[in-house]
N, C-alpha and C. Protein backbone atom coordinates (compact mmCIF):
# COMPACT_ATOMS: atom_id res chain seq x y z
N UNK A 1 -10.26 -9.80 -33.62
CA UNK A 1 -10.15 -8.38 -33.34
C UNK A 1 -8.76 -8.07 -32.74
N UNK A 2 -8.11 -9.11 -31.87
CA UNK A 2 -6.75 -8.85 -31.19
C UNK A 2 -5.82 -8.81 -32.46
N UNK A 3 -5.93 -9.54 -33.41
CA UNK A 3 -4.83 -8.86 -34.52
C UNK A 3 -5.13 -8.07 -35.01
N UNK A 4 -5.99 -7.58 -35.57
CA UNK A 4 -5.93 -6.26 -36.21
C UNK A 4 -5.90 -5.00 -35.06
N UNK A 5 -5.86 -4.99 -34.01
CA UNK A 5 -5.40 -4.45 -33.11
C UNK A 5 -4.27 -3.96 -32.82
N UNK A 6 -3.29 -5.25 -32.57
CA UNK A 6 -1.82 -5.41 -33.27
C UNK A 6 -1.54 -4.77 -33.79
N UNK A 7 -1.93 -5.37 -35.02
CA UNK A 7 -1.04 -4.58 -36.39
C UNK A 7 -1.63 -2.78 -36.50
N UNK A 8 -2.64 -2.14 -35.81
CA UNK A 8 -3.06 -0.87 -35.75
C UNK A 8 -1.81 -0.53 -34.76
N UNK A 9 -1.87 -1.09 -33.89
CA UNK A 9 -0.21 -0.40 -33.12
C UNK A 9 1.03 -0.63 -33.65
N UNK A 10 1.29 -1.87 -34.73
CA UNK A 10 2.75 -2.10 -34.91
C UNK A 10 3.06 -1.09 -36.20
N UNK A 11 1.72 -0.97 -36.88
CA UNK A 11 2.59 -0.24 -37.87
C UNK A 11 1.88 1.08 -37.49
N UNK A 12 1.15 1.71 -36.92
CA UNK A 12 0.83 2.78 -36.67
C UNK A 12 0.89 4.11 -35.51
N UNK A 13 1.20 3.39 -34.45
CA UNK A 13 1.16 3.98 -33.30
C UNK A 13 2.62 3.83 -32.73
N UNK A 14 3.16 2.29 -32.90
CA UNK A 14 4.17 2.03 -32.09
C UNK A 14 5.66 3.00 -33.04
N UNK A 15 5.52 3.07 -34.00
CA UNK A 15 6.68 3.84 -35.24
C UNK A 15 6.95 5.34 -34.36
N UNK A 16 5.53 5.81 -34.73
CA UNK A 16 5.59 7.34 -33.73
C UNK A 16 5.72 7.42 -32.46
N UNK A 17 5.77 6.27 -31.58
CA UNK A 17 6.15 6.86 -29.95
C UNK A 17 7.65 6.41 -30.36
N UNK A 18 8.10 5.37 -31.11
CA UNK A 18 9.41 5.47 -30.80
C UNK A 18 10.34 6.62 -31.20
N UNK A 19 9.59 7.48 -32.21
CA UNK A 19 10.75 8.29 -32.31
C UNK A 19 11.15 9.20 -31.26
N UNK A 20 10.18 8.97 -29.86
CA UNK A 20 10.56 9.96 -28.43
C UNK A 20 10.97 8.84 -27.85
N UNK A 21 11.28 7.69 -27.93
CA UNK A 21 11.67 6.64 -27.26
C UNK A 21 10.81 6.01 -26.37
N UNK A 22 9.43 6.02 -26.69
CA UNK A 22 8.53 5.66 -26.06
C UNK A 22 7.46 4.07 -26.66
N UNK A 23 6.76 3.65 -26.27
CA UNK A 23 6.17 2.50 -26.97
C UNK A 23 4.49 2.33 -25.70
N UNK A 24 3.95 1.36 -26.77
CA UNK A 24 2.29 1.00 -26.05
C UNK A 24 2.10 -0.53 -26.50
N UNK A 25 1.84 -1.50 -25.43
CA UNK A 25 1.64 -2.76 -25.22
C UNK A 25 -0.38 -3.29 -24.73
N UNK A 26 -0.29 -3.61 -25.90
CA UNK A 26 -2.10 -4.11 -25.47
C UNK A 26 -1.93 -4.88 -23.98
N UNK A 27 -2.56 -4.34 -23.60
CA UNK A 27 -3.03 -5.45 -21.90
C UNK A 27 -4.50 -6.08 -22.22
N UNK A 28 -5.19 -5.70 -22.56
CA UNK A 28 -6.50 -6.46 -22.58
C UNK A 28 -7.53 -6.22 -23.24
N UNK A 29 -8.59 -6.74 -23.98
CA UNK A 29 -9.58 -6.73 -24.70
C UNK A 29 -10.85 -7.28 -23.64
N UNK A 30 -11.54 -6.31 -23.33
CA UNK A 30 -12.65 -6.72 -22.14
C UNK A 30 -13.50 -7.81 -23.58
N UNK A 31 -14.55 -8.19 -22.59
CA UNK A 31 -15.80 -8.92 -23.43
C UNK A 31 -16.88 -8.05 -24.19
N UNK A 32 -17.26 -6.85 -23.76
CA UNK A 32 -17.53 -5.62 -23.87
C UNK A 32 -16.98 -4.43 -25.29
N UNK A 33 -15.48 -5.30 -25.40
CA UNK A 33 -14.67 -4.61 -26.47
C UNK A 33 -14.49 -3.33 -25.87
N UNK A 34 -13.89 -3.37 -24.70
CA UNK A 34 -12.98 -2.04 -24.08
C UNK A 34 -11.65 -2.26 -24.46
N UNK A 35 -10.76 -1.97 -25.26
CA UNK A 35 -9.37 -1.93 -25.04
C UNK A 35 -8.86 -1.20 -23.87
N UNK A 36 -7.48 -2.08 -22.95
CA UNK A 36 -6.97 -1.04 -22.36
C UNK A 36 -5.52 -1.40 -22.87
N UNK A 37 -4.83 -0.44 -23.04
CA UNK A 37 -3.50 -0.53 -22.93
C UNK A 37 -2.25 -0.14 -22.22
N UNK A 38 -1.57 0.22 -22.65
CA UNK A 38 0.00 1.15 -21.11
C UNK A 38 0.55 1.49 -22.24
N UNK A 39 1.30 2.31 -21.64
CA UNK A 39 2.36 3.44 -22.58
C UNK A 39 3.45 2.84 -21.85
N UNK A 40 4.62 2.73 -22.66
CA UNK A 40 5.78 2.31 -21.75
C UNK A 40 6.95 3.09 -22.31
N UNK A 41 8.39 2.91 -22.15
CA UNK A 41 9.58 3.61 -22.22
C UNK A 41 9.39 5.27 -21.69
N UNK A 42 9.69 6.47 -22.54
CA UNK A 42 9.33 7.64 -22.22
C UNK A 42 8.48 8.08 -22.30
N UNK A 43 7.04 7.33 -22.51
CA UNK A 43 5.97 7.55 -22.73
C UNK A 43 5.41 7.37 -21.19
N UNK A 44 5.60 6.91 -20.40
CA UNK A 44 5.61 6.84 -19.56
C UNK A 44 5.80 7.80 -18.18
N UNK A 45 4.72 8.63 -17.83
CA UNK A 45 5.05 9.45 -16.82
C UNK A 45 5.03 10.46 -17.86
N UNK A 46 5.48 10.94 -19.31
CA UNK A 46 5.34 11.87 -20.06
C UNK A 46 4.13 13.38 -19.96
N UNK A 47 4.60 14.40 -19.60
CA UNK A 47 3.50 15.25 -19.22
C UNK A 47 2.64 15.30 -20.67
N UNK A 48 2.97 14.76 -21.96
CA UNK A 48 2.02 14.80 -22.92
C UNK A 48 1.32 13.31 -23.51
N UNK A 49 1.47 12.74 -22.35
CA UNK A 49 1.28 10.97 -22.28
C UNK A 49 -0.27 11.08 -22.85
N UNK A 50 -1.35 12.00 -22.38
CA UNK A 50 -2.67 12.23 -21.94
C UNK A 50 -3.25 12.46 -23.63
N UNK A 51 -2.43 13.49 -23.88
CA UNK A 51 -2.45 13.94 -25.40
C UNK A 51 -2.00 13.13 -26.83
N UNK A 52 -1.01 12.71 -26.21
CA UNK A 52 -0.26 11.54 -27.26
C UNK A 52 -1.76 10.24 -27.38
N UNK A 53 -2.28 9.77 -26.35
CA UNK A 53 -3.16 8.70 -26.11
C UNK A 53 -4.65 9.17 -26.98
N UNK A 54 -5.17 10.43 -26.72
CA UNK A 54 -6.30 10.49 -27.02
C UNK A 54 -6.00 10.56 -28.65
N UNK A 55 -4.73 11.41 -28.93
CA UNK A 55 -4.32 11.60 -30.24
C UNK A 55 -4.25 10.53 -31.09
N UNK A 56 -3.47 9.84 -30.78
CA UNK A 56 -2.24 8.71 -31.72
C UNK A 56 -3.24 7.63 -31.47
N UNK A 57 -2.68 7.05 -30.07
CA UNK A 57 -3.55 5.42 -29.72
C UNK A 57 -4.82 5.43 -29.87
N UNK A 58 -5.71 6.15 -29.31
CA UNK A 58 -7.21 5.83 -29.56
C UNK A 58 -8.00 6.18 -31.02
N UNK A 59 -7.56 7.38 -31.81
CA UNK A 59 -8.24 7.67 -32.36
C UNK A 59 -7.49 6.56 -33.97
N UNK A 60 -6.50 5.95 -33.64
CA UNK A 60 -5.79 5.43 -34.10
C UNK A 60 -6.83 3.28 -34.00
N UNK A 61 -6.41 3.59 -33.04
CA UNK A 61 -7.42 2.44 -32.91
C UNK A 61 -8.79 2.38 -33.16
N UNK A 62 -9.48 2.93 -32.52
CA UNK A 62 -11.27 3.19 -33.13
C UNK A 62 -11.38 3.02 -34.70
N UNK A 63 -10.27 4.13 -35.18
CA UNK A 63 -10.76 4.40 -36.90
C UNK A 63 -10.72 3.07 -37.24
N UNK A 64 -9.50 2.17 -37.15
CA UNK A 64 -9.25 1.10 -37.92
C UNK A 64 -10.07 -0.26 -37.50
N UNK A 65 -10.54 -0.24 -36.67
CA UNK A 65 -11.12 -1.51 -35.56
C UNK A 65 -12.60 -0.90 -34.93
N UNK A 66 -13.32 -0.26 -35.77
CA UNK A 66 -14.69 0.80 -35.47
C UNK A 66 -15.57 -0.23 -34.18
N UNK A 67 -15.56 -1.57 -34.21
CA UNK A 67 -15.86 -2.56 -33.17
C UNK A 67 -15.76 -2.20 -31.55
N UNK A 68 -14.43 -1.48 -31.63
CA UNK A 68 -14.11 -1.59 -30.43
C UNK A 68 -14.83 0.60 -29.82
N UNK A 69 -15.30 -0.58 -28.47
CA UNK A 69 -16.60 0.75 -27.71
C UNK A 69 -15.70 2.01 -27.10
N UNK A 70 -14.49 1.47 -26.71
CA UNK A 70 -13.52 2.39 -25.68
C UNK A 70 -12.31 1.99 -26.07
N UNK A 71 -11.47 3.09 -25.90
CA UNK A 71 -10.25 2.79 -25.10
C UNK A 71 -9.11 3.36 -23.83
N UNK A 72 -8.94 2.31 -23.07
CA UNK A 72 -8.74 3.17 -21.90
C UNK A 72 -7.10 2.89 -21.65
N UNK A 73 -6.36 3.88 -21.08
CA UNK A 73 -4.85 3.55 -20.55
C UNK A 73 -4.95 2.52 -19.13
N UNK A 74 -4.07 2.09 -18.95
CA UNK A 74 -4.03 1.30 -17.64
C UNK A 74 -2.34 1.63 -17.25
């Protein structure tokens, strides 16, 4: 499940934060199948960080990886 995870952020998620200069790094896969991840560069502190996440990363992740129960920012 951690690679196809991956590759749901490398070619999908991570393309579009960079074009604001921003990026998202998996931190952890609970036992549970919670993803959490972090937003990093200008994504970071971003007043549309909240929106970008529910938008891009999660619904981005769920579709492709339907396994996984949550996903949460850290």
């Amino acid at each position: 499940m951690r690679d196809r995870i991956e590759k749901v952020l490398e070619e999908k998620v991570k393309p579009m934060l960079a074009m604001d200069g921003g990026s998202v790094e998996l931190v952890e896969i609970t036992e549970d199948n919670v993803v959490k991840v972090k937003l990093t560069g200008a994504c970071c502190g971003c007043p549309m960080a909240q929106q970008t996440f529910i938008t891009v990363i999660q619904n981005a992740i769920k579709s492709q990886v339907p396994e996984v129960k949550k996903v949460e920012m850290c």
